[in-house]
PDB file of N, CA and C in Angstrom:
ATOM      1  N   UNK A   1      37.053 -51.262  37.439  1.00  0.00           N
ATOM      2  CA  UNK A   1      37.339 -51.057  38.845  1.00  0.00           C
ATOM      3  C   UNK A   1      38.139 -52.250  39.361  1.00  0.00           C
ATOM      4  N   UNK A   2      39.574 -51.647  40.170  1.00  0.00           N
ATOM      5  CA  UNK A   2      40.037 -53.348  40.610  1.00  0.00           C
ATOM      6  C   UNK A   2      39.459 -53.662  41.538  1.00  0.00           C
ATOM      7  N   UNK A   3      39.495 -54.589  41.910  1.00  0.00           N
ATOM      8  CA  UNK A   3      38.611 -55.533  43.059  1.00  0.00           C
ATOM      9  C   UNK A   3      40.346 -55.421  44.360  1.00  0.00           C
ATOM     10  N   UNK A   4      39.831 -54.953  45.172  1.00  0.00           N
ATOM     11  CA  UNK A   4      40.518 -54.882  46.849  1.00  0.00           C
ATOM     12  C   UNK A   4      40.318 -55.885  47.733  1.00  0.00           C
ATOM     13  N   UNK A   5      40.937 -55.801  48.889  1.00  0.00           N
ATOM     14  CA  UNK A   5      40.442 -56.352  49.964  1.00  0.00           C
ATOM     15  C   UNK A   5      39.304 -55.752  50.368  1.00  0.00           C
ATOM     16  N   UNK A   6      38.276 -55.769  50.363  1.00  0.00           N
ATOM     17  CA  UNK A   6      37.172 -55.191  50.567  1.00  0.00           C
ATOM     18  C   UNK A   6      36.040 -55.555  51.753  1.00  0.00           C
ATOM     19  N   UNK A   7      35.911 -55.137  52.796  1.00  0.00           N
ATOM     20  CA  UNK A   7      34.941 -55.960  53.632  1.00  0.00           C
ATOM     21  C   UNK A   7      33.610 -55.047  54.004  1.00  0.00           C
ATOM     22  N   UNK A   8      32.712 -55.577  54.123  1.00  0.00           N
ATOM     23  CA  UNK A   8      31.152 -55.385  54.268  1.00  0.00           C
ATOM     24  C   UNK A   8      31.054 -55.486  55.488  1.00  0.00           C
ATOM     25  N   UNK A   9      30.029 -54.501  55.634  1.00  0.00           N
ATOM     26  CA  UNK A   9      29.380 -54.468  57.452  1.00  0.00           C
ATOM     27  C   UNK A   9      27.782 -54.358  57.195  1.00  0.00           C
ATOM     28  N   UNK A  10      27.603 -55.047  58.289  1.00  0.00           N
ATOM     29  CA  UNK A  10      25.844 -54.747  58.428  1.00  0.00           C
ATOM     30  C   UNK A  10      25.468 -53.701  59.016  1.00  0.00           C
ATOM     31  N   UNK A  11      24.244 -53.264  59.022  1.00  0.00           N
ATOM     32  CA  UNK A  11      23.801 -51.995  59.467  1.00  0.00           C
ATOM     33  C   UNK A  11      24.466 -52.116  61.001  1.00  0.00           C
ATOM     34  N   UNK A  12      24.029 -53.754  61.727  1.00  0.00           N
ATOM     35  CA  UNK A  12      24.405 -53.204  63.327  1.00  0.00           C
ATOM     36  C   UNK A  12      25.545 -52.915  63.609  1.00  0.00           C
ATOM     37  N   UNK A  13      26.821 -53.196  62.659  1.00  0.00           N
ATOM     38  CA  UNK A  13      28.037 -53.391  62.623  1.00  0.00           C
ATOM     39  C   UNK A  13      28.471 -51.715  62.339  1.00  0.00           C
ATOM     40  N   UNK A  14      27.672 -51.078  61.567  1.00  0.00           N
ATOM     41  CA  UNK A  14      27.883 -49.794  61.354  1.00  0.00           C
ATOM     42  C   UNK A  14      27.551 -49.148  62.239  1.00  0.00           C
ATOM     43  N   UNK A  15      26.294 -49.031  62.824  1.00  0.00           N
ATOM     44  CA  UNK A  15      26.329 -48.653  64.193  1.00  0.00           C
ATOM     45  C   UNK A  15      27.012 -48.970  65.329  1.00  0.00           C
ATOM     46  N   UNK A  16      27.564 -49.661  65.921  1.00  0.00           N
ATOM     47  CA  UNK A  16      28.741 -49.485  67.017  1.00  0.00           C
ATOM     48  C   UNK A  16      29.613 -49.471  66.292  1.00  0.00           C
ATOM     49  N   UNK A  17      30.153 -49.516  64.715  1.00  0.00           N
ATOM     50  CA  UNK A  17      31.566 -48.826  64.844  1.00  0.00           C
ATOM     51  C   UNK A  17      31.614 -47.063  64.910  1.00  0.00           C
ATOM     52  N   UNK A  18      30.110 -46.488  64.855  1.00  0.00           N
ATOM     53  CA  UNK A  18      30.081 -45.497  64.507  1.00  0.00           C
ATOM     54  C   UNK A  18      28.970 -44.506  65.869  1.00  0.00           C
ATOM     55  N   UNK A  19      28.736 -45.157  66.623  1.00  0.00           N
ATOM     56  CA  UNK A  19      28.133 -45.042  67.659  1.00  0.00           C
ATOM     57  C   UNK A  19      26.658 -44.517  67.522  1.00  0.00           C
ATOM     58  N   UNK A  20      26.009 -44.539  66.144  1.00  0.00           N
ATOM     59  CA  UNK A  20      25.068 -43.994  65.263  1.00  0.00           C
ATOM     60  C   UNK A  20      23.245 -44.870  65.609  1.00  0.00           C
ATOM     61  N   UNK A  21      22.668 -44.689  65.775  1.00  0.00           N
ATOM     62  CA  UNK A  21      21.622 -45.386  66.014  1.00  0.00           C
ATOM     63  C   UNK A  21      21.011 -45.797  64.720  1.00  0.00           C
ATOM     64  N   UNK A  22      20.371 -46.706  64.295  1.00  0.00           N
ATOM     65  CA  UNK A  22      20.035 -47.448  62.551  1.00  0.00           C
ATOM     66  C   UNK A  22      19.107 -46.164  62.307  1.00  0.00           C
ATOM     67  N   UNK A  23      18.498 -45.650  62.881  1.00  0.00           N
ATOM     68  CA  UNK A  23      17.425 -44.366  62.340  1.00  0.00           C
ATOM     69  C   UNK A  23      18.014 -43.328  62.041  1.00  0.00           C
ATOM     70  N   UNK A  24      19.312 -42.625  62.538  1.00  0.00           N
ATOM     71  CA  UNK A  24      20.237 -41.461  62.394  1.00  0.00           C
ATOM     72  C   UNK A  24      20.826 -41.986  61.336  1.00  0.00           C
ATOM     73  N   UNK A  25      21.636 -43.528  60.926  1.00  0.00           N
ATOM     74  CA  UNK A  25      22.268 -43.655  59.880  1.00  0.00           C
ATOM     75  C   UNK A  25      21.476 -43.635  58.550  1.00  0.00           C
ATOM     76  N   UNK A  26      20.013 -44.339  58.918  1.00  0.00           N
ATOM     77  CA  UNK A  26      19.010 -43.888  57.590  1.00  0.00           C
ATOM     78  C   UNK A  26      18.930 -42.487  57.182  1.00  0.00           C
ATOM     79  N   UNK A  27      18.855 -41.417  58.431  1.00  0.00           N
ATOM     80  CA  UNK A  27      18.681 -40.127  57.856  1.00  0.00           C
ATOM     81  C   UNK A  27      19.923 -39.787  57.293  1.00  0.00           C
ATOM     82  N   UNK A  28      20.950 -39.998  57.658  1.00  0.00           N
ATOM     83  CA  UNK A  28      22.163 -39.172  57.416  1.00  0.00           C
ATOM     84  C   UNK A  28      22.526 -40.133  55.761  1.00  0.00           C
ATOM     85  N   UNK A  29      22.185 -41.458  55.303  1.00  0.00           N
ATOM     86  CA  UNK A  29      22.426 -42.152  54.212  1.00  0.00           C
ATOM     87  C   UNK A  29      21.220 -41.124  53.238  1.00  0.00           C
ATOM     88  N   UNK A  30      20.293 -41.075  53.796  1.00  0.00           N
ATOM     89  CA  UNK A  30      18.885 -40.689  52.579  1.00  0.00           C
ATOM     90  C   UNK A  30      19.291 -39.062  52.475  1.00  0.00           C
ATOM     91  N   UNK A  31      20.026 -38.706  52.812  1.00  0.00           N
ATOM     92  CA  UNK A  31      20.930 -36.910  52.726  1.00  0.00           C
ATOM     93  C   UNK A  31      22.033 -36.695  52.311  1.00  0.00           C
ATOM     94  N   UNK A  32      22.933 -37.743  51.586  1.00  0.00           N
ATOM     95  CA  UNK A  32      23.581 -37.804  51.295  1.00  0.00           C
ATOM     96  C   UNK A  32      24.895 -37.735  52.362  1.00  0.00           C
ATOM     97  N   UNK A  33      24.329 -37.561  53.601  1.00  0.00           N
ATOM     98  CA  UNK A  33      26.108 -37.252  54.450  1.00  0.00           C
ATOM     99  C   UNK A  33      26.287 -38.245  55.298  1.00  0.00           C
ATOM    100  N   UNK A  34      26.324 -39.768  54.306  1.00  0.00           N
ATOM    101  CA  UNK A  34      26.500 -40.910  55.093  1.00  0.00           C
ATOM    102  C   UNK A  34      26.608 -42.075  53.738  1.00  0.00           C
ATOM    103  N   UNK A  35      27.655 -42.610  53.897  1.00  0.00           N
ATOM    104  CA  UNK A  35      27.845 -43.785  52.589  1.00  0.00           C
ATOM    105  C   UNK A  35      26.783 -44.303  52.145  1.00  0.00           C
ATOM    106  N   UNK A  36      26.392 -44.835  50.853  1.00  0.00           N
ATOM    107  CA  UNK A  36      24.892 -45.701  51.171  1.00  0.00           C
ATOM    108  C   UNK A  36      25.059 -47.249  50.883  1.00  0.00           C
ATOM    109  N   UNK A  37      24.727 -47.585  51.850  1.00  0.00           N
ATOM    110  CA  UNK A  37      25.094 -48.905  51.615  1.00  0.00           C
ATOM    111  C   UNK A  37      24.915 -49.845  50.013  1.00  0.00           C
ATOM    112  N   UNK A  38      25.203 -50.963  49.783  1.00  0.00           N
ATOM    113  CA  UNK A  38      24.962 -51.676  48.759  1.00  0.00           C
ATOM    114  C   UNK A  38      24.220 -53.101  49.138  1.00  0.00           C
ATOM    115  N   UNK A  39      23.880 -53.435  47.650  1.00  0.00           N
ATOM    116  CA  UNK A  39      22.767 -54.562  47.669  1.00  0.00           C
ATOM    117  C   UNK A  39      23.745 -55.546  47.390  1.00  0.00           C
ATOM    118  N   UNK A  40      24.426 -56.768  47.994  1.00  0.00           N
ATOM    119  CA  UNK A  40      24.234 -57.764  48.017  1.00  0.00           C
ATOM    120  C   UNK A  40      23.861 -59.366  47.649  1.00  0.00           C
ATOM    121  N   UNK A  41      22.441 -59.115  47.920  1.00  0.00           N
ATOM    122  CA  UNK A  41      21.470 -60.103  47.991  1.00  0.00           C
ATOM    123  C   UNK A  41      20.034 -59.789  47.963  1.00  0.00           C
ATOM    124  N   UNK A  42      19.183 -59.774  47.319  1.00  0.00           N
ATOM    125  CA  UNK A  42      17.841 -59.452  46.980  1.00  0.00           C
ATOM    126  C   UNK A  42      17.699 -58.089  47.573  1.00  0.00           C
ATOM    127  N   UNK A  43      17.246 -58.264  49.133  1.00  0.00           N
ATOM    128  CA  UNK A  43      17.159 -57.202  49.938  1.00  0.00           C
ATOM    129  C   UNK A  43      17.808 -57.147  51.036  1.00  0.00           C
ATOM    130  N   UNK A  44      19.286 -57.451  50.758  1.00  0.00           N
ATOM    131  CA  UNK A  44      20.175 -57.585  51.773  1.00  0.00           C
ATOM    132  C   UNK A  44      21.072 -56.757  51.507  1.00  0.00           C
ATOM    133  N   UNK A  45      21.644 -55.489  52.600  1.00  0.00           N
ATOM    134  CA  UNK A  45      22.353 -54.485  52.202  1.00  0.00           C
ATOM    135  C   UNK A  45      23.639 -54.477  52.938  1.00  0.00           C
ATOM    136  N   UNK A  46      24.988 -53.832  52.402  1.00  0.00           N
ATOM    137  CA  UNK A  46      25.644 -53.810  53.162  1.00  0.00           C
ATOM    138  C   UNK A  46      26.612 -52.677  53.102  1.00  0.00           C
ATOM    139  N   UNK A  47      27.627 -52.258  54.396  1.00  0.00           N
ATOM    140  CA  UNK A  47      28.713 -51.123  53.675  1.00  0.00           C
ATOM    141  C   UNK A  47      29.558 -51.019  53.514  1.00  0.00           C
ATOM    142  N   UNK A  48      30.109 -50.771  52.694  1.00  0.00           N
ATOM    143  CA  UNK A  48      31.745 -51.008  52.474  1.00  0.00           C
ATOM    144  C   UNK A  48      32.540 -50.769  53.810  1.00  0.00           C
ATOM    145  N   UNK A  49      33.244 -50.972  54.325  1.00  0.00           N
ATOM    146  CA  UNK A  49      33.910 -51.079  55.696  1.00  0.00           C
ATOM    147  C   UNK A  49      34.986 -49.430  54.996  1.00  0.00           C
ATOM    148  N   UNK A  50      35.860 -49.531  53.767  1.00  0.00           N
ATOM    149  CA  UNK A  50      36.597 -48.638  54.288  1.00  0.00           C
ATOM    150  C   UNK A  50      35.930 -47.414  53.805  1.00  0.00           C
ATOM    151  N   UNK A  51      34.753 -47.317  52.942  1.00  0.00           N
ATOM    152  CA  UNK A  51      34.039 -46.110  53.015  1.00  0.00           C
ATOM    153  C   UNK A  51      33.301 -45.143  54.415  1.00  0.00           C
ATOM    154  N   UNK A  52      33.186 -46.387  55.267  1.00  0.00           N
ATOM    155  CA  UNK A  52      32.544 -46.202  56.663  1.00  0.00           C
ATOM    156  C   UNK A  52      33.898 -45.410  57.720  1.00  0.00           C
ATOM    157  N   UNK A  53      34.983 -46.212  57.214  1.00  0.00           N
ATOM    158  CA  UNK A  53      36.291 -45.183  57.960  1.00  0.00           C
ATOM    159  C   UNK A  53      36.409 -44.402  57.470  1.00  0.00           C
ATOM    160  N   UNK A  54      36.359 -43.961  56.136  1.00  0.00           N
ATOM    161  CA  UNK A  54      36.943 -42.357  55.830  1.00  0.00           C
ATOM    162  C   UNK A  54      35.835 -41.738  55.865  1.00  0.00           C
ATOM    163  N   UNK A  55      34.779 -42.090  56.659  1.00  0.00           N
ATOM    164  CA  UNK A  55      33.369 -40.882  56.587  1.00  0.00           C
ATOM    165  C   UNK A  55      34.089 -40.806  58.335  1.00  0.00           C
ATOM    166  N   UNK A  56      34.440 -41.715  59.134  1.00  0.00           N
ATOM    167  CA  UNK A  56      34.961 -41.484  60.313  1.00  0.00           C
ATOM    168  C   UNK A  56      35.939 -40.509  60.847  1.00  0.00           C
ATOM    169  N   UNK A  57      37.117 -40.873  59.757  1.00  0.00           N
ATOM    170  CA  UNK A  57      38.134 -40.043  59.234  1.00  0.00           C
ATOM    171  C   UNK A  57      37.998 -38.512  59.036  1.00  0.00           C
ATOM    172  N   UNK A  58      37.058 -38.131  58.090  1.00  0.00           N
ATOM    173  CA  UNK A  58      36.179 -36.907  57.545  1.00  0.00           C
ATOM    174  C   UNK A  58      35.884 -36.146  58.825  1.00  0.00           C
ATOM    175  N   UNK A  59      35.198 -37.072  59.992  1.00  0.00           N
ATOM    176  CA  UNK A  59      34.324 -36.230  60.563  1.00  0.00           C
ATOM    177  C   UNK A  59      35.984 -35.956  62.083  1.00  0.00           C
ATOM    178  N   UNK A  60      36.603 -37.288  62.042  1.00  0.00           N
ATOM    179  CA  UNK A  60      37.666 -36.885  63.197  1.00  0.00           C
ATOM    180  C   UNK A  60      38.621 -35.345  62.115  1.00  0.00           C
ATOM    181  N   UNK A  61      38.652 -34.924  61.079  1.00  0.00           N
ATOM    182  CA  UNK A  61      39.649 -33.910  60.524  1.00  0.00           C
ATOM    183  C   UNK A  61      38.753 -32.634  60.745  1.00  0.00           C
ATOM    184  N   UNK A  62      37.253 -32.868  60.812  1.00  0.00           N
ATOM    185  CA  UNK A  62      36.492 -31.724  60.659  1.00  0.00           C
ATOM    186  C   UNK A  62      36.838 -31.171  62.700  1.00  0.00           C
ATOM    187  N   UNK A  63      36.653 -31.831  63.738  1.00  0.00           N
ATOM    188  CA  UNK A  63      36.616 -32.416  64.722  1.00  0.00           C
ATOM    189  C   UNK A  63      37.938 -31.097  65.045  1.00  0.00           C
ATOM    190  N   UNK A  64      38.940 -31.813  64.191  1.00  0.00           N
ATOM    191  CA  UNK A  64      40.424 -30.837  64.091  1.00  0.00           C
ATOM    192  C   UNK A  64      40.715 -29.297  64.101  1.00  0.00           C
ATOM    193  N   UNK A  65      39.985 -29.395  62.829  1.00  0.00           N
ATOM    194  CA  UNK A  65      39.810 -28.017  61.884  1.00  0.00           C
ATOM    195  C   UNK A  65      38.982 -27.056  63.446  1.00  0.00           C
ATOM    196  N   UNK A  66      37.564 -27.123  63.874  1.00  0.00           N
ATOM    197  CA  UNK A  66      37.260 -26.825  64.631  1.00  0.00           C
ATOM    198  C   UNK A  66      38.189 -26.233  65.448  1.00  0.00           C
ATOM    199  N   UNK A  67      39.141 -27.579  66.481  1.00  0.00           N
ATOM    200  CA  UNK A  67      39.810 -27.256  67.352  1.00  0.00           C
ATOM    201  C   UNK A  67      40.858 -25.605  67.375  1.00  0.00           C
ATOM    202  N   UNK A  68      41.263 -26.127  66.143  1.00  0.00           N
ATOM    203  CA  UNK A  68      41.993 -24.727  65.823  1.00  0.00           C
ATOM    204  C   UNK A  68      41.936 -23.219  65.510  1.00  0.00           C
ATOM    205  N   UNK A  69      40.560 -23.353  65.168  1.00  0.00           N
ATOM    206  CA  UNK A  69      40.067 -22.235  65.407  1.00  0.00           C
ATOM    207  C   UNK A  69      39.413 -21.305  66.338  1.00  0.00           C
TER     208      UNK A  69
END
């Protein structure tokens, strides 16, 4: 795998970029319809920043699709 510019967010960081409350992002991560974060540091987790935009991305095209129909 090549190594990117890659940046990490914390859970609170995921929530206001995503307007998501930490309990909705647990459910929607433990269901698969939400990135899951990574370990870090022992028990320190974090999420990939551009996996967190194209789940943003995903949901602004679905958002679309809707419209047009």
């Amino acid at each position: 795998m090549e190594l990117k510019d890659y940046s990490l967010l914390t859970f609170n960081q995921v929530c206001r970029r995503t307007s998501l409350s930490r309990t909705t992002l647990w459910r929607l991560t433990r269901t698969g319809r939400f990135p899951s974060p990574i370990n870090i540091a022992g028990i320190r987790k974090a999420f990939v920043a551009q996996e967190v935009d194209d789940w943003i991305v995903a949901r602004m095209s679905e958002r679309d699709i809707d419209v047009q129909h």
